[in-house]
C-alpha atoms as a PDB file:
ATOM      1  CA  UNK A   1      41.856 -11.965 -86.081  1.00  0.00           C
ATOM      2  CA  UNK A   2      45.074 -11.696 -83.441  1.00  0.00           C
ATOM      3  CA  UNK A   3      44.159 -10.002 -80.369  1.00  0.00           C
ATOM      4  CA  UNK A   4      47.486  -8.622 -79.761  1.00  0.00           C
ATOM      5  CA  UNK A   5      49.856  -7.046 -82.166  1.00  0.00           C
ATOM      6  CA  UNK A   6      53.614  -8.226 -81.329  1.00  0.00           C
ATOM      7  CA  UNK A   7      56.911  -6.686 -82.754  1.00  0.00           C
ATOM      8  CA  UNK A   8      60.441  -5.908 -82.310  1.00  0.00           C
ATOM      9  CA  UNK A   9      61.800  -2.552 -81.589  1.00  0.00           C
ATOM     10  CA  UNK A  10      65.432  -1.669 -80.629  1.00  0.00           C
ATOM     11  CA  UNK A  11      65.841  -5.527 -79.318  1.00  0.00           C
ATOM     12  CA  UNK A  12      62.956  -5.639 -77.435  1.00  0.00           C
ATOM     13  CA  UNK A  13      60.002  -6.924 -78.443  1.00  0.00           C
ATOM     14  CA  UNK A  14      56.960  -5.227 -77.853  1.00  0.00           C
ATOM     15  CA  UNK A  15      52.963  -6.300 -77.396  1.00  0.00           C
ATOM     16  CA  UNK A  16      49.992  -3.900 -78.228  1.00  0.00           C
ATOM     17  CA  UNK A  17      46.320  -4.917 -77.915  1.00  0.00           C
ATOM     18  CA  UNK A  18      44.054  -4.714 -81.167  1.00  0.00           C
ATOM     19  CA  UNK A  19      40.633  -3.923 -78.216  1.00  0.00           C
ATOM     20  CA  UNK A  20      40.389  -0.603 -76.606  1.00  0.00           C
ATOM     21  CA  UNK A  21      37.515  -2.637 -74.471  1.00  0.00           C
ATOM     22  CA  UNK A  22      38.489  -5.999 -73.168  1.00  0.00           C
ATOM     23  CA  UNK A  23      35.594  -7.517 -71.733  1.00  0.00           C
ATOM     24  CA  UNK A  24      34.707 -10.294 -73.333  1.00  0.00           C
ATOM     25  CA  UNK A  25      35.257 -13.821 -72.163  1.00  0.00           C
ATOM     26  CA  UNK A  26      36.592 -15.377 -75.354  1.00  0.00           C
ATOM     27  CA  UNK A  27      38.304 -12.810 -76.169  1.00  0.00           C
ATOM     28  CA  UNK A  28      40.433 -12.322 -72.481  1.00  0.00           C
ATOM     29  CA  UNK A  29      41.253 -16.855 -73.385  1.00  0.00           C
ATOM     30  CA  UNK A  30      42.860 -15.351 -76.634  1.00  0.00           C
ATOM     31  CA  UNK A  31      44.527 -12.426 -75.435  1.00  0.00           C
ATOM     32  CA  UNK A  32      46.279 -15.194 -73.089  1.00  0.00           C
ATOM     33  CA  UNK A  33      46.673 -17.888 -75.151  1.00  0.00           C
ATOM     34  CA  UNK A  34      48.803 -15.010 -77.430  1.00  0.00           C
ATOM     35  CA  UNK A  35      50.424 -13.013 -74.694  1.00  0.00           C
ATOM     36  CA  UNK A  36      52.033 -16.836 -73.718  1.00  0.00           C
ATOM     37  CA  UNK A  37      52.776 -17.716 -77.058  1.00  0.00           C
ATOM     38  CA  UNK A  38      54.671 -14.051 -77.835  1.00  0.00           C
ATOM     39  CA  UNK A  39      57.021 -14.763 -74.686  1.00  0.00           C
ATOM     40  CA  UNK A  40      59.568 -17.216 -76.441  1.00  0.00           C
ATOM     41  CA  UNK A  41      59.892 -14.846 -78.948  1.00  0.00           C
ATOM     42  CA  UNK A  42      61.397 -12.275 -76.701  1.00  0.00           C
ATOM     43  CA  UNK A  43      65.182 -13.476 -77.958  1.00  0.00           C
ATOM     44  CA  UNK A  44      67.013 -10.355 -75.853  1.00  0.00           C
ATOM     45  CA  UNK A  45      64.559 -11.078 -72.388  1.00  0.00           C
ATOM     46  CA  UNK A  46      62.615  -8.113 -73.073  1.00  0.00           C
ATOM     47  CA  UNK A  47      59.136  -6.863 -73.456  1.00  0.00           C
ATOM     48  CA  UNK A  48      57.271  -3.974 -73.430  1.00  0.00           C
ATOM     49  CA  UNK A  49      53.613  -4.178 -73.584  1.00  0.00           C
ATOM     50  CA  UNK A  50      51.875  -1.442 -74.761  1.00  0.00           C
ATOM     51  CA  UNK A  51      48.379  -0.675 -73.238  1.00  0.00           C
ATOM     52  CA  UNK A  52      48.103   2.416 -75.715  1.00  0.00           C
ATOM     53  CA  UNK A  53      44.093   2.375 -76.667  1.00  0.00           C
ATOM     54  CA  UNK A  54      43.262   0.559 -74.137  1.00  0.00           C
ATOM     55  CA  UNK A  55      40.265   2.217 -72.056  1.00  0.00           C
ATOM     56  CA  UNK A  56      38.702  -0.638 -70.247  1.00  0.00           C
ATOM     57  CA  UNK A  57      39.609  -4.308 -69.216  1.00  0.00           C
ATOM     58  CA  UNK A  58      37.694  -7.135 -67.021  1.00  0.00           C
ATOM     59  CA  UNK A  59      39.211  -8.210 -63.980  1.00  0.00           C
ATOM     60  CA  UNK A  60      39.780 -11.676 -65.842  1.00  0.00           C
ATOM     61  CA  UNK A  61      42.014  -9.792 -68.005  1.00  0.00           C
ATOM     62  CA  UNK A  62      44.138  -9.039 -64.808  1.00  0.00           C
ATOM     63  CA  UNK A  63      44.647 -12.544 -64.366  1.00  0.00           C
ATOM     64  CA  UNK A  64      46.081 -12.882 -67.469  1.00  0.00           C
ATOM     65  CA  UNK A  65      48.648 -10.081 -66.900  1.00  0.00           C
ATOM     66  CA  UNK A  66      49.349 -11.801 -63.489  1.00  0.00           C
ATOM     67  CA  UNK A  67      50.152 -14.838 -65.178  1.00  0.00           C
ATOM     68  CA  UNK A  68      52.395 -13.246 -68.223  1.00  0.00           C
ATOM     69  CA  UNK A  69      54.238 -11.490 -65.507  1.00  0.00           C
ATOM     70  CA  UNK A  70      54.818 -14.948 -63.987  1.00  0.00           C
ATOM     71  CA  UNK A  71      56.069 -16.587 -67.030  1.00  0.00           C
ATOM     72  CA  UNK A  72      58.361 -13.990 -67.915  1.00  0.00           C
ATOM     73  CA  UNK A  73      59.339 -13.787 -64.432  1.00  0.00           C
ATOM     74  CA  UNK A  74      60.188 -17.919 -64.228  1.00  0.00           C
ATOM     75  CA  UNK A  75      62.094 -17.666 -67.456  1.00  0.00           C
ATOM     76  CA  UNK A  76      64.664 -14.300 -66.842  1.00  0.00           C
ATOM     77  CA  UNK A  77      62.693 -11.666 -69.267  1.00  0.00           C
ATOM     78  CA  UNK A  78      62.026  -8.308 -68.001  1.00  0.00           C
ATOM     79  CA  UNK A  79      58.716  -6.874 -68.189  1.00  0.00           C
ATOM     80  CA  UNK A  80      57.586  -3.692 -68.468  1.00  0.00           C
ATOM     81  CA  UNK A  81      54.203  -1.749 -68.978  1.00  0.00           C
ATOM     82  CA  UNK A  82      53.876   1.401 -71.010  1.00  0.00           C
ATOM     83  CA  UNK A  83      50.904   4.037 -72.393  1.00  0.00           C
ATOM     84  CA  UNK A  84      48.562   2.849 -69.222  1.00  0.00           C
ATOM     85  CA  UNK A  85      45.332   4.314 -69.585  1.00  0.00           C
ATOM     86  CA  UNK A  86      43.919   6.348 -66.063  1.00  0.00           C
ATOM     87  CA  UNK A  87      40.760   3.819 -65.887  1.00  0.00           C
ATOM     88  CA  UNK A  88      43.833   0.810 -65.913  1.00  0.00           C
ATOM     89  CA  UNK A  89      46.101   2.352 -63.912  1.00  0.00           C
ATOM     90  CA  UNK A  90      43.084   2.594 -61.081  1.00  0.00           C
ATOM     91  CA  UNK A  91      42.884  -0.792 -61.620  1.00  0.00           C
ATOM     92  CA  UNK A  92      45.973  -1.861 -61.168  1.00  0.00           C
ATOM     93  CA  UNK A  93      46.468   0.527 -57.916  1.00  0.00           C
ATOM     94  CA  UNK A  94      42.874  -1.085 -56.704  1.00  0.00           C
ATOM     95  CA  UNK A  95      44.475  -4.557 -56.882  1.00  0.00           C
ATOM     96  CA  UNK A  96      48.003  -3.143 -55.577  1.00  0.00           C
ATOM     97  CA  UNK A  97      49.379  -4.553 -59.268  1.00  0.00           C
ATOM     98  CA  UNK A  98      51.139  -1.162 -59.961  1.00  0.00           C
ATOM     99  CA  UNK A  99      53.832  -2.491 -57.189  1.00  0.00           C
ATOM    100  CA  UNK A 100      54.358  -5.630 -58.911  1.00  0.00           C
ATOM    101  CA  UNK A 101      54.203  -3.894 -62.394  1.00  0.00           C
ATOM    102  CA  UNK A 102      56.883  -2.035 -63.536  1.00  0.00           C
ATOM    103  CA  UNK A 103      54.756   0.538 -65.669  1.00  0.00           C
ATOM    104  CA  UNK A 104      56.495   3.339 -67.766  1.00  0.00           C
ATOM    105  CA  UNK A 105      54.727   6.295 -69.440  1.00  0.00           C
ATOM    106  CA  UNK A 106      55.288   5.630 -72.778  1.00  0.00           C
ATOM    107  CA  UNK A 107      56.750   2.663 -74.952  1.00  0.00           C
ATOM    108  CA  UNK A 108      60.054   5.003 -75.753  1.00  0.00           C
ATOM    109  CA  UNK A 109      60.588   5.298 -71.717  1.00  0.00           C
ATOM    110  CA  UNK A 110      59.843   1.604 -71.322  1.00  0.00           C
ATOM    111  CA  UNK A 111      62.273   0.704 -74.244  1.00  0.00           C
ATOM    112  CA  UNK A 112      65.048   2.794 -72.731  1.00  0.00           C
ATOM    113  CA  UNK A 113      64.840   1.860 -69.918  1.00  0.00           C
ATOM    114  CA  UNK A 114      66.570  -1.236 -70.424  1.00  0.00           C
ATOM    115  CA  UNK A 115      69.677   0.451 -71.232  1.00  0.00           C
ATOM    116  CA  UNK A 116      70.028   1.640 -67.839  1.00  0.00           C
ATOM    117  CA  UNK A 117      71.836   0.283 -65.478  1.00  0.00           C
ATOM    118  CA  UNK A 118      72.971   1.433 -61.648  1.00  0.00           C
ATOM    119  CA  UNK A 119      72.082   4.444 -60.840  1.00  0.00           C
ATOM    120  CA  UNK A 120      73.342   6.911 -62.802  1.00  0.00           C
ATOM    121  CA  UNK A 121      72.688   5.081 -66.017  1.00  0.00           C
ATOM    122  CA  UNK A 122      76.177   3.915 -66.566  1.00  0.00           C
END
């Protein structure tokens, strides 16, 4: 069974976990293993992934995110974050990840925000 869910929404494509709970070991390799495979399929450099039922997650998950944000990073696709749950978003502030993340509220804000450019959206 795929640990992630990936598709494409209004050019961007966008990730969502099938765990609310990832703890376990195996499972984190696989989440990884997918999140690097999805990346080539981002065709317009963009990706949303959606943390939406997602209650708990390891700290070996983090490294995982760390390295998907490197990837995309090394290869021009913008990354965003979206539908963080409060016990994630601590984690993420614990680690100081929510400065390197760019995490939106909800997929819709993360989506749209690609369209904006400069400051007053123009």
């Amino acid at each position: 069974m795929p640990a992630i869910s990936v598709e494409s929404k209004d050019q961007v494509l966008v990730i969502g976990f099938n765990d609310g709970k990832i703890l376990d070991s195996q499972r984190i390799e696989q989440i990884g293993r997918e999140l690097q495979e999805a990346v080539p399929k981002a065709a317009s450099k963009k990706i949303v992934v959606n943390f939406r039922g997602v209650s708990f997650m390891s700290s070996a998950m983090i490294t995982k995110l760390v390295n998907l944000f490197r990837t995309t990073k090394a290869q021009g696709i913008a990354l965003k974050f979206c539908d963080v749950s409060p016990n994630v978003l601590e984690v993420f502030k614990i680690t100081s990840l929510n400065r390197m993340f760019d995490i939106r509220e909800s997929e819709e804000d993360a989506i749209n925000s690609f369209q904006k450019k400069g400051w007053f959206g123009s």
